[in-house]
Structure formats: structure tokens, C-alpha cells
Protein backbone atom coordinates (compact mmCIF):
# COMPACT_ATOMS: atom_id res chain seq x y z
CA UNK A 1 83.32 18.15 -23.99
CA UNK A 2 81.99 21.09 -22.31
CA UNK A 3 78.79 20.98 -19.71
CA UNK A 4 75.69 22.84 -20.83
CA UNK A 5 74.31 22.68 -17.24
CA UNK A 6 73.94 25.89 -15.53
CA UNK A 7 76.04 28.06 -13.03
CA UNK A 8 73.81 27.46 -9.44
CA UNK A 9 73.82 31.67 -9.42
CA UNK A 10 71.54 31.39 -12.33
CA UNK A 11 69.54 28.09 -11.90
CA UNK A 12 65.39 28.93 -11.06
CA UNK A 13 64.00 27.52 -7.79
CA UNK A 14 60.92 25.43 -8.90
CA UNK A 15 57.71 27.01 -7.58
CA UNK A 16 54.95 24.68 -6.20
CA UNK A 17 51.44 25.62 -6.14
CA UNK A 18 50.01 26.01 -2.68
CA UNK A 19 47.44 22.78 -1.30
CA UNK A 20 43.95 23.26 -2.53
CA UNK A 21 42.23 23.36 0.45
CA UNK A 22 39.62 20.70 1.00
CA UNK A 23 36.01 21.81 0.57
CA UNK A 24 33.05 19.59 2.03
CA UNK A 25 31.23 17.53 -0.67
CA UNK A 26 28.15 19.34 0.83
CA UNK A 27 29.12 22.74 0.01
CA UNK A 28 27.37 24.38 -2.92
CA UNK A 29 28.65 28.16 -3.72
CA UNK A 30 25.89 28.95 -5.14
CA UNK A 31 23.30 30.37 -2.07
CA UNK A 32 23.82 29.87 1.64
CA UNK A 33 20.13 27.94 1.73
CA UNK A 34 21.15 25.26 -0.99
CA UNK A 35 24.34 25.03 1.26
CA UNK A 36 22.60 24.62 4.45
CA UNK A 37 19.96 22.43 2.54
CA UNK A 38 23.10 19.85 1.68
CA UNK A 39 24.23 19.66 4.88
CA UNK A 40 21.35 18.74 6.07
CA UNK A 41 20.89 15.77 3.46
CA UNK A 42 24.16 14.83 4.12
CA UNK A 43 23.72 14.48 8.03
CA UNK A 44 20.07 12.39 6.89
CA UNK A 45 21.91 9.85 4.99
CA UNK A 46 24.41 9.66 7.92
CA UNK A 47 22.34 8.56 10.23
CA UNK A 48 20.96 5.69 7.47
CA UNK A 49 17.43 5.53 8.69
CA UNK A 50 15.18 2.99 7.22
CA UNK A 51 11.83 3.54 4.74
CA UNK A 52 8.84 3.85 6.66
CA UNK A 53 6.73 2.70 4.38
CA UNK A 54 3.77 4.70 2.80
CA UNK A 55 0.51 6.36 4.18
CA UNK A 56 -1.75 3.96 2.31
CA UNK A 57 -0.26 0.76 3.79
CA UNK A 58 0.39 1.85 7.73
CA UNK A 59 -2.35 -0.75 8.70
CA UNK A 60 -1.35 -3.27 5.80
CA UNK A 61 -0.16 -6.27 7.99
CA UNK A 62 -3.40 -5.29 10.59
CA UNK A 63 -5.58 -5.71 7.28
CA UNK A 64 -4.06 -8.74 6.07
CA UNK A 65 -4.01 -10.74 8.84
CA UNK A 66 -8.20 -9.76 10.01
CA UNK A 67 -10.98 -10.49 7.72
CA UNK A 68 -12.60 -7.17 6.60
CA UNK A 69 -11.12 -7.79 3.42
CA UNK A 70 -11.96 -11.66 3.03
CA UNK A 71 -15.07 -11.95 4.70
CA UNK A 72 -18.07 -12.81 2.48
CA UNK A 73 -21.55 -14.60 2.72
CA UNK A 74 -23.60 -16.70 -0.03
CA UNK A 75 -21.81 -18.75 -3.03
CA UNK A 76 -18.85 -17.23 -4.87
CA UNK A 77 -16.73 -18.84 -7.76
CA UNK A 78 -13.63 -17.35 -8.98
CA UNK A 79 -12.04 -18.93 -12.62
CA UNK A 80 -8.91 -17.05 -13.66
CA UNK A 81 -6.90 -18.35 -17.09
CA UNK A 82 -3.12 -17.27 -17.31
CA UNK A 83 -2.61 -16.67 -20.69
CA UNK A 84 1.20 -15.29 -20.71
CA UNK A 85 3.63 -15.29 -17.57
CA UNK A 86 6.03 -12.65 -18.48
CA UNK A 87 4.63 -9.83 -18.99
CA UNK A 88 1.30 -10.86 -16.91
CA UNK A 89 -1.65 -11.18 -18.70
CA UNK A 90 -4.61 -13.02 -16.92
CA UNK A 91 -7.91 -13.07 -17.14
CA UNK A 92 -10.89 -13.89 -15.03
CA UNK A 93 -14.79 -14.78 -14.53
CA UNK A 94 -16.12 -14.01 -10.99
CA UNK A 95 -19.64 -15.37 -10.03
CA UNK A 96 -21.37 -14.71 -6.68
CA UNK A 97 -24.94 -15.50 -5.60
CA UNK A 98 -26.74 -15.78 -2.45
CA UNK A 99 -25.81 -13.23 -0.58
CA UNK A 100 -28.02 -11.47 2.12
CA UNK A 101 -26.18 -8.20 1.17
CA UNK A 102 -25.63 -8.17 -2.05
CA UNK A 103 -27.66 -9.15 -5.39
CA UNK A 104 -26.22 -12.31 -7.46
CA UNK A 105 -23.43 -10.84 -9.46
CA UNK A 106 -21.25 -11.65 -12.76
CA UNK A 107 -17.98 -9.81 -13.11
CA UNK A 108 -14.90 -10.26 -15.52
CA UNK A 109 -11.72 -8.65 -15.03
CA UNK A 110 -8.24 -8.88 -17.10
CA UNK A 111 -4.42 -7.93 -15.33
CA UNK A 112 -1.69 -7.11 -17.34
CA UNK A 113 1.93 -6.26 -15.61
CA UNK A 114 5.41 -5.71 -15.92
CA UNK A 115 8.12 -4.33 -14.08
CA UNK A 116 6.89 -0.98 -14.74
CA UNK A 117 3.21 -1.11 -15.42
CA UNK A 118 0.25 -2.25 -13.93
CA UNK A 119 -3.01 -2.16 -15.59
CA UNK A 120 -6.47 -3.88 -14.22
CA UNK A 121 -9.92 -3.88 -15.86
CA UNK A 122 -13.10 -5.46 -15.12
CA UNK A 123 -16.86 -5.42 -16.14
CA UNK A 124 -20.29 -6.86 -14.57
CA UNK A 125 -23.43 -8.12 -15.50
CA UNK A 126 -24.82 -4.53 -15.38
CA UNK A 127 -22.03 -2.58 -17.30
CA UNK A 128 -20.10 -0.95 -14.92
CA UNK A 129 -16.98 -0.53 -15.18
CA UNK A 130 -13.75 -0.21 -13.27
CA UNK A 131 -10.11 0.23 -14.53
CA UNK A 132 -6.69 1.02 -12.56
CA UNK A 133 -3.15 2.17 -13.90
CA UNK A 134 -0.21 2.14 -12.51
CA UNK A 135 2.96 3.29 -13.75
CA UNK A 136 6.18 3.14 -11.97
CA UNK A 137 8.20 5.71 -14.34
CA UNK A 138 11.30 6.17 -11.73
CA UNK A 139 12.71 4.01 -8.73
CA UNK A 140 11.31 6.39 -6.26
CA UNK A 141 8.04 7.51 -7.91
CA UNK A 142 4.57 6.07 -9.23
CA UNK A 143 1.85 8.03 -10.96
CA UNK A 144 -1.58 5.82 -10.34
CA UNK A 145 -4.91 6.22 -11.82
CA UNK A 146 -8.41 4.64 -11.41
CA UNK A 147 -11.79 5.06 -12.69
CA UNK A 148 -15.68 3.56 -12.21
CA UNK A 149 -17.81 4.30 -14.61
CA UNK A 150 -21.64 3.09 -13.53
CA UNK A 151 -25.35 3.83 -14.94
CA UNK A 152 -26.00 6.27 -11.58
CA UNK A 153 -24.47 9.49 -11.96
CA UNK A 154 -23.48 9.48 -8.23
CA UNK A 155 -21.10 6.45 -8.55
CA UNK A 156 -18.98 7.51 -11.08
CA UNK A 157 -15.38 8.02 -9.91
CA UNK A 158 -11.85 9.01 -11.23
CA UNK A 159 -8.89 9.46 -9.29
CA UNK A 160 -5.51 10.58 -9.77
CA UNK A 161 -2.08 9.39 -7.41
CA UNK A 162 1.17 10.19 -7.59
CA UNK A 163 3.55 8.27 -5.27
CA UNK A 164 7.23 9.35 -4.28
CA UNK A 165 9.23 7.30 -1.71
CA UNK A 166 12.78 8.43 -0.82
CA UNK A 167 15.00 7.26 1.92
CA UNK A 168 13.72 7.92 4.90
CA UNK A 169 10.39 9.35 3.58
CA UNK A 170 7.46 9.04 1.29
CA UNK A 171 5.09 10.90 -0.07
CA UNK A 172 1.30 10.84 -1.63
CA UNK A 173 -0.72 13.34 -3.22
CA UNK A 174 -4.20 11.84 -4.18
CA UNK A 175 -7.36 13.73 -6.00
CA UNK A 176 -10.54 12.46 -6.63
CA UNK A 177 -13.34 13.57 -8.98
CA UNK A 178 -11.06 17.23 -9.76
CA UNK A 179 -12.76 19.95 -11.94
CA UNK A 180 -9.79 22.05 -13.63
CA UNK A 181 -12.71 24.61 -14.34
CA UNK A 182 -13.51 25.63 -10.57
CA UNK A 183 -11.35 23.21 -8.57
CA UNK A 184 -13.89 21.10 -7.14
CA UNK A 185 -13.33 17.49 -5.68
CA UNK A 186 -11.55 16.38 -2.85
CA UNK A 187 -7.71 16.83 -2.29
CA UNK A 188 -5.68 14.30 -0.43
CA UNK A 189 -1.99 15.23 0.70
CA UNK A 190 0.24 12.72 2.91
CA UNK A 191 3.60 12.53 4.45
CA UNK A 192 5.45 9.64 6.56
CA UNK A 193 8.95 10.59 7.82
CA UNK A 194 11.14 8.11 9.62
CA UNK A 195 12.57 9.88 13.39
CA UNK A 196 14.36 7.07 13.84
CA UNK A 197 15.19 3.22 13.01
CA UNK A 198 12.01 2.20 14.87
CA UNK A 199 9.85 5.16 15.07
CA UNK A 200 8.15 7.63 11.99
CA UNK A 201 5.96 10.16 12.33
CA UNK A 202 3.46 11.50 9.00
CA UNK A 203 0.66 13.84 8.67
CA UNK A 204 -2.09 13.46 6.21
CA UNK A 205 -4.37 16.47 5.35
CA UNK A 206 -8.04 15.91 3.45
CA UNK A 207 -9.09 18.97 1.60
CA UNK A 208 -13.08 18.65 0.16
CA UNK A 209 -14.63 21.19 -2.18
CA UNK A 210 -18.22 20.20 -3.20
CA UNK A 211 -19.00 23.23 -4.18
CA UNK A 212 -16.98 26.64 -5.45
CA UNK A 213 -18.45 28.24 -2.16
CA UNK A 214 -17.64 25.70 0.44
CA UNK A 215 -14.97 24.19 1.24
CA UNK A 216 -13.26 21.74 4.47
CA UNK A 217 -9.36 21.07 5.63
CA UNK A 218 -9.06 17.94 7.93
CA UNK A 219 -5.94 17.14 9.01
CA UNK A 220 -5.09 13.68 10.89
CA UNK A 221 -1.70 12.71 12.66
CA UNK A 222 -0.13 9.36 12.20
CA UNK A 223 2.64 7.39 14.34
CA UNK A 224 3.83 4.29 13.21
CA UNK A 225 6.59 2.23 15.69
CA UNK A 226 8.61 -0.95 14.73
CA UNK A 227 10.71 -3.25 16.49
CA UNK A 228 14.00 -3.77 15.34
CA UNK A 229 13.29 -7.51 13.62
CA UNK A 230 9.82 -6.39 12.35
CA UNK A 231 8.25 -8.96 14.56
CA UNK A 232 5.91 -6.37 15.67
CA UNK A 233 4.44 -3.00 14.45
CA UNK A 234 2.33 -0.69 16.57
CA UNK A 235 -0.04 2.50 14.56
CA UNK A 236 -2.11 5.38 15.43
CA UNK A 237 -4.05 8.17 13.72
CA UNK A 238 -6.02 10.69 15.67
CA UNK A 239 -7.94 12.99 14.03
CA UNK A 240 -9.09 16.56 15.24
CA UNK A 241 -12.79 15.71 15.09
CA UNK A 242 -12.07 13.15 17.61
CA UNK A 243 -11.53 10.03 16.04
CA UNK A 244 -8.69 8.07 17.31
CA UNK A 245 -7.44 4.32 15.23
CA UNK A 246 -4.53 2.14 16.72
CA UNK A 247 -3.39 -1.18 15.60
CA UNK A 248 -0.74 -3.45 16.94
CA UNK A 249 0.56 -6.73 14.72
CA UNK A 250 2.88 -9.11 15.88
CA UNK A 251 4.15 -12.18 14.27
CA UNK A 252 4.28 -14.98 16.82
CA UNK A 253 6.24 -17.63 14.59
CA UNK A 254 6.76 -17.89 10.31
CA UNK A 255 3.36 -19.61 10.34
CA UNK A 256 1.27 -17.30 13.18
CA UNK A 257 -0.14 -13.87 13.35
CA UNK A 258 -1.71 -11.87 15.35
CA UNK A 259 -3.55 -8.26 15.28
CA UNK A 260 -5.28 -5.97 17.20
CA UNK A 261 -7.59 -2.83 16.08
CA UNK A 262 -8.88 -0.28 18.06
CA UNK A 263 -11.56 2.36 16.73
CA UNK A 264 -12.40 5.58 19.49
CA UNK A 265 -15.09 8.11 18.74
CA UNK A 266 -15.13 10.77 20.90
CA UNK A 267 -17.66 13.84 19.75
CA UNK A 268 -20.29 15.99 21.22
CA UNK A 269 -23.44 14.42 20.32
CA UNK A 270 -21.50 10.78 20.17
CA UNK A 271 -19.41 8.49 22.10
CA UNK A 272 -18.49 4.93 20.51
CA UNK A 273 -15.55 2.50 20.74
CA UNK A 274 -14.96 -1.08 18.83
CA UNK A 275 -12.16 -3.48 19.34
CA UNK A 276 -11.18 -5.98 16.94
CA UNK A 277 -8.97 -9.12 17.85
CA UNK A 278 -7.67 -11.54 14.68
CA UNK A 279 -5.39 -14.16 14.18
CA UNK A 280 -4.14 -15.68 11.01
CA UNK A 281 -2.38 -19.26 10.97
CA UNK A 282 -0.61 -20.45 8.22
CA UNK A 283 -0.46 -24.62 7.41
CA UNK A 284 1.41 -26.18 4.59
CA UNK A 285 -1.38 -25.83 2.26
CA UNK A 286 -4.24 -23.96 3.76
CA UNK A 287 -4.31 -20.66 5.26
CA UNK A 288 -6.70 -19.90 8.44
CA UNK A 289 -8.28 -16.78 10.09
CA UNK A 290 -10.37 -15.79 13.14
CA UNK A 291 -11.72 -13.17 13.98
CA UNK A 292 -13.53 -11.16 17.02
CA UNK A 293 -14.91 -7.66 17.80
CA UNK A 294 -16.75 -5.91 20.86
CA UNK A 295 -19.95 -5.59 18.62
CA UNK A 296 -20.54 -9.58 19.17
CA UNK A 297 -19.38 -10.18 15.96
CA UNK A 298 -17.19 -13.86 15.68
CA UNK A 299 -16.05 -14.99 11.89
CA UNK A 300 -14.11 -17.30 10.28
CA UNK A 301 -12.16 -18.18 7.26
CA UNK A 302 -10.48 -21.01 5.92
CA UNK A 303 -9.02 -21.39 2.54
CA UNK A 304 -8.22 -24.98 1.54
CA UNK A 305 -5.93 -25.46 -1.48
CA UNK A 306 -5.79 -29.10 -2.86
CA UNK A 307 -3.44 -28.51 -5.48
CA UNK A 308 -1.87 -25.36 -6.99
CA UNK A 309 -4.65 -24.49 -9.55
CA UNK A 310 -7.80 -25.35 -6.79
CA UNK A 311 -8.70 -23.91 -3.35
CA UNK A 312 -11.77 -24.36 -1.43
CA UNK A 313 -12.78 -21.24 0.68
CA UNK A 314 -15.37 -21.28 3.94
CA UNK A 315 -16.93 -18.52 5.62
CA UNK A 316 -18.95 -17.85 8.87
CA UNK A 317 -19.79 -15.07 11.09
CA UNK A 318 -22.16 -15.00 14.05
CA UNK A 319 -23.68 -11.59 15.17
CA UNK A 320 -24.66 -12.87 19.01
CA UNK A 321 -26.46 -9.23 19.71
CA UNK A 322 -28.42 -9.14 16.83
CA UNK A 323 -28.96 -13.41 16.63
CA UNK A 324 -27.89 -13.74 13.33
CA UNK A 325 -25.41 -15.73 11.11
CA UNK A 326 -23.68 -15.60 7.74
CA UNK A 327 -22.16 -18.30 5.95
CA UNK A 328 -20.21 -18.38 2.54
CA UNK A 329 -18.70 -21.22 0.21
CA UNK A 330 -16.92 -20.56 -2.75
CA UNK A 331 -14.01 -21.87 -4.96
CA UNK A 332 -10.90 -20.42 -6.88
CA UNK A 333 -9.42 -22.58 -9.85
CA UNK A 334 -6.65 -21.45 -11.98
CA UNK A 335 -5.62 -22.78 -15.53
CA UNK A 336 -2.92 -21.84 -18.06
CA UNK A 337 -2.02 -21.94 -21.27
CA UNK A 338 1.82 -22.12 -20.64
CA UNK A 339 3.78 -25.51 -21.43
CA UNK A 340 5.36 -27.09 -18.50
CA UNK A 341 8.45 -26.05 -19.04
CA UNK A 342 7.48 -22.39 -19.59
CA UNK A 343 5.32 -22.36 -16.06
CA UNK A 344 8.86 -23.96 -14.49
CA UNK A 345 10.79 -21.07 -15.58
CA UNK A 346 8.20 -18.56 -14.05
CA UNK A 347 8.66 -20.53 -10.74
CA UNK A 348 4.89 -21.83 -10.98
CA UNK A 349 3.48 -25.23 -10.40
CA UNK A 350 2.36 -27.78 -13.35
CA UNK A 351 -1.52 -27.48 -14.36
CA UNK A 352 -3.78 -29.55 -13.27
């Protein structure tokens, strides 16, 4: 049988196509800046360097752990009823009376939430009103709105937020009471960049327009280091006008913490410095906080809770320069209309 191969004079070499060369994932063909602009991402997420957190929150641990935000004088009575547990839907009654500071007050507020949507209301006994949305539409960004609505002209309020957090960096642009028609209202523009695992470094700039024909740019310079466990965080912000803040927090153990403030105005026609020194102690079913400044000021807080749906909260503060004291009782009490079994699979407690 004969052979249908070929004589070698006439067989073909085989041509192979050259390599294709390797081109960095970072390259883009399409402009030199959008190529330079991916390297430059690419070396950021090298060097993996943590969130720093937002603007908004650089004193958050400072402010939780002191009582500026707790403190209160008189009688006070919170009642809050947990109608559903997923989404969140809650409503409560808020009663406060005797106050040297404030008149006797009703107020009742509602919360609904999910894992994308936050939305607050609440009335009191002389029809203002106050409302806040939030709306996480994306992993890395939030759009945020809240209003007050009052009787006085002067304390009506809307603003407008929009959050973005990336990886090493976040971002905030805030405006409150805008006018599309001349531009009026004040303009509020933040960034936090992390330097390094520990350290980040943001500037925040406040732009106010009462008026069409006046206007004022502030900008303010923020620092924010933290150690490597997040045991401790150290702040600043200095301002041009002279106006210099710097925290320090430190958790001592899971159940004590510890927090310093420092406030330094420095102007022409004023010099003035206070120091604030907290503590916050955590037991197995009460939480405790103490507090004292350079203005004479000493205050205290415990908050007592019996069982899961009752705590008992008490207040002091003693003024020793001006020879005055404050003291507040009040209680919180929480019911639901879940079963037992439907509060066990949200992770809560049984009702009372």
C-alpha cells in the first residue's frame, strides 16, 4: 500500500506565534494620566492600609465614654414598644420635667431600619418636628438627610449628607439650609486619609453664605493616631482662628475606659483653655461614668438595669465655682409585642 506522507523537501515547518509580552494589570492605553492614576491605586492597595474612620466620628470613643451626651438634670421617663424586630420598627414616649434648664417636655418618636435604610421621626408637646433618613444605596456610600421643622422661623433646619468611605479614605460633603436660587447656606466638605496603619491625616473646610454678598471659608486640620490593637486613640483639630481640640482614649481592660479632652482658645481679644477628664466602667449589668473638668465642674452617671426591659438612671453634677448642683432621676422600660420565640431568634431577652 503506498504512503501518502510527504517527501521532507516539501513538508512546511510549523510557525509559532511570538510570546505576548506581559503588560501590567495597571496599564490602561488609553491616556498616560489614567495610566499613572492606576499605578498609583495599585501601589495604595499594596501597602493595605486600614479605614480611618470618618470626620464625624474622630472623637466618637472620647464622646462615648464622657457625659456631654448623657448628662441631664430633673425627672425623665423613657417608654419605648418594639413592635417588629426585623425590619425595626419601634416606637417611643419620652417625658421630662423638672429641669432647671429646660421646660417640662413630651416627645414621641418612631425608628424604622433595615440593612439599608434608616428612618427616625419624632414630635413634642409643642409641634415640632424632627425627622432623619438614611440610606445606604452602595457598600461604600450613604446619602443622609434631616429636617426640624418648629413654630420660630429661626429654628427651622434641613440638611443634606452624602457619605463615601473607600479603603484607606472617606469622605463627607454636608449642606445645611441650601438655596438653589442664590446659593445661600452653609457648605461643609471633609476628608480623612490613612498615611499609615496607625496614623491619618483629613482636612475639613466650612464654607457659610448668609447672604448673596458675603461670604466665609474656614478650613480646620485634623490628625487622628492609633495604636496597633486599638487600645488607644489620640485626635487633634486646629483651626486657623486659633482654636486647637485634642482627645486621647484608652481602654484600660474590656470593662474600663478612660478619656481625656482638651479645648485651647487662643485669639486676640481672648485667651481660654478647658480640660476634661472621664472614665466609664462597665459591670455585669450596670454601666458607670465620671466625669471632671477645669471649670469645677464634677458629674456622675449611673445606669442600673434590673432586667432587660428596665434600667434605672442617676445623675449629679456639682459646679464648686459657681456653688451649685444638678441632680436627675429617670427610667427606661422596654416592651414588645414579639412571642418568645420570635425575640430568641433576634438574639433579645424574654419580656418582662
Amino acid at each position: 500500500m503506498a504512503s501518502t506522507s510527504l517527501p521532507e523537501k516539501d513538508a512546511q515547518p510549523i510557525l509559532q506565534a511570538p510570546p505576548t509580552p506581559v503588560v501590567p494589570s495597571y496599564f490602561n492605553p488609553v491616556s498616560p494620566f489614567f495610566n499613572a492614576y492606576d499605578r498609583f491605586a495599585a501601589w495604595r492597595e499594596d501597602l493595605g492600609l486600614p479605614h480611618p474612620g470618618s470626620v464625624e466620628n474622630l472623637q466618637k470613643e472620647v464622646k462615648a465614654t464622657h457625659l456631654s451626651n448623657y448628662i441631664f438634670d430633673g425627672a425623665r421617663a423613657d417608654l419605648t414598644k418594639s413592635l417588629s424586630g426585623n425590619p425595626l420598627f419601634q416606637v417611643t414616649h419620652s417625658f421630662a420635667l423638672g429641669s432647671q434648664t429646660a421646660p417640662p417636655s413630651y416627645n414621641f418618636g418612631a425608628v424604622f431600619a433595615n440593612q439599608k435604610v434608616f428612618l427616625q421621626g419624632s414630635v413634642d408637646h409643642e409641634g415640632s418636628i424632627s425627622a432623619r433618613f438614611n440610606n445606604g444605596w452602595s457598600a461604600n456610600n450613604v446619602f443622609k438627610a434631616q429636617a426640624q421643622l418648629s413654630h420660630q422661623p429661626d429654628q427651622n433646619m434641613i440638611q443634606l449628607e452624602h457619605d463615601y468611605h473607600g479603603q484607606d479614605f472617606s469622605a463627607n460633603l454636608k449642606a445645611v439650609n441650601p438655596s438653589p436660587i442664590n446659593l445661600t447656606g452653609i457648605y461643609i466638605a471633609s476628608y480623612l486619609q490613612s498615611v499609615s496603619k496607625n496614623l491619618a491625616f483629613g482636612v475639613e473646610g466650612l464654607y457659610q453664605r448668609p447672604t448673596p454678598q458675603t461670604s466665609e471659608l474656614a478650613l480646620s486640620y485634623l490628625a487622628k493616631l492609633t495604636s496597633t490593637d486599638k487600645n488607644w486613640i489620640a485626635t487633634a483639630q486646629i483651626q486657623p482662628s486659633g482654636i486647637l481640640q485634642a482627645t486621647y482614649w484608652q481602654r484600660l481592660s474590656e470593662k474600663v475606659e478612660v478619656a481625656a479632652d482638651l479645648q485651647v482658645l487662643s485669639a486676640p481679644t481672648r485667651r481660654d483653655a478647658i480640660a476634661t477628664l472621664g472614665a466609664k466602667y462597665d459591670f455585669r449589668a450596670a454601666t458607670f461614668r465620671a466625669q471632671v473638668d477645669s471649670t469645677g465642674k464634677v458629674s456622675a452617671l449611673l445606669e442600673q438595669r434590673f432586667v432587660p426591659a428596665f434600667a434605672f438612671l442617676v445623675s449629679g453634677e456639682i459646679d464648686h465655682f459657681k456653688n451649685s448642683a444638678k441632680v436627675g432621676v429617670g427610667v427606661m422600660i422596654e416592651s414588645a409585642t414579639m412571642t418568645p420565640e420570635e425575640m430568641a431568634q433576634m438574639g433579645m431577652g424574654p419580656p418582662p
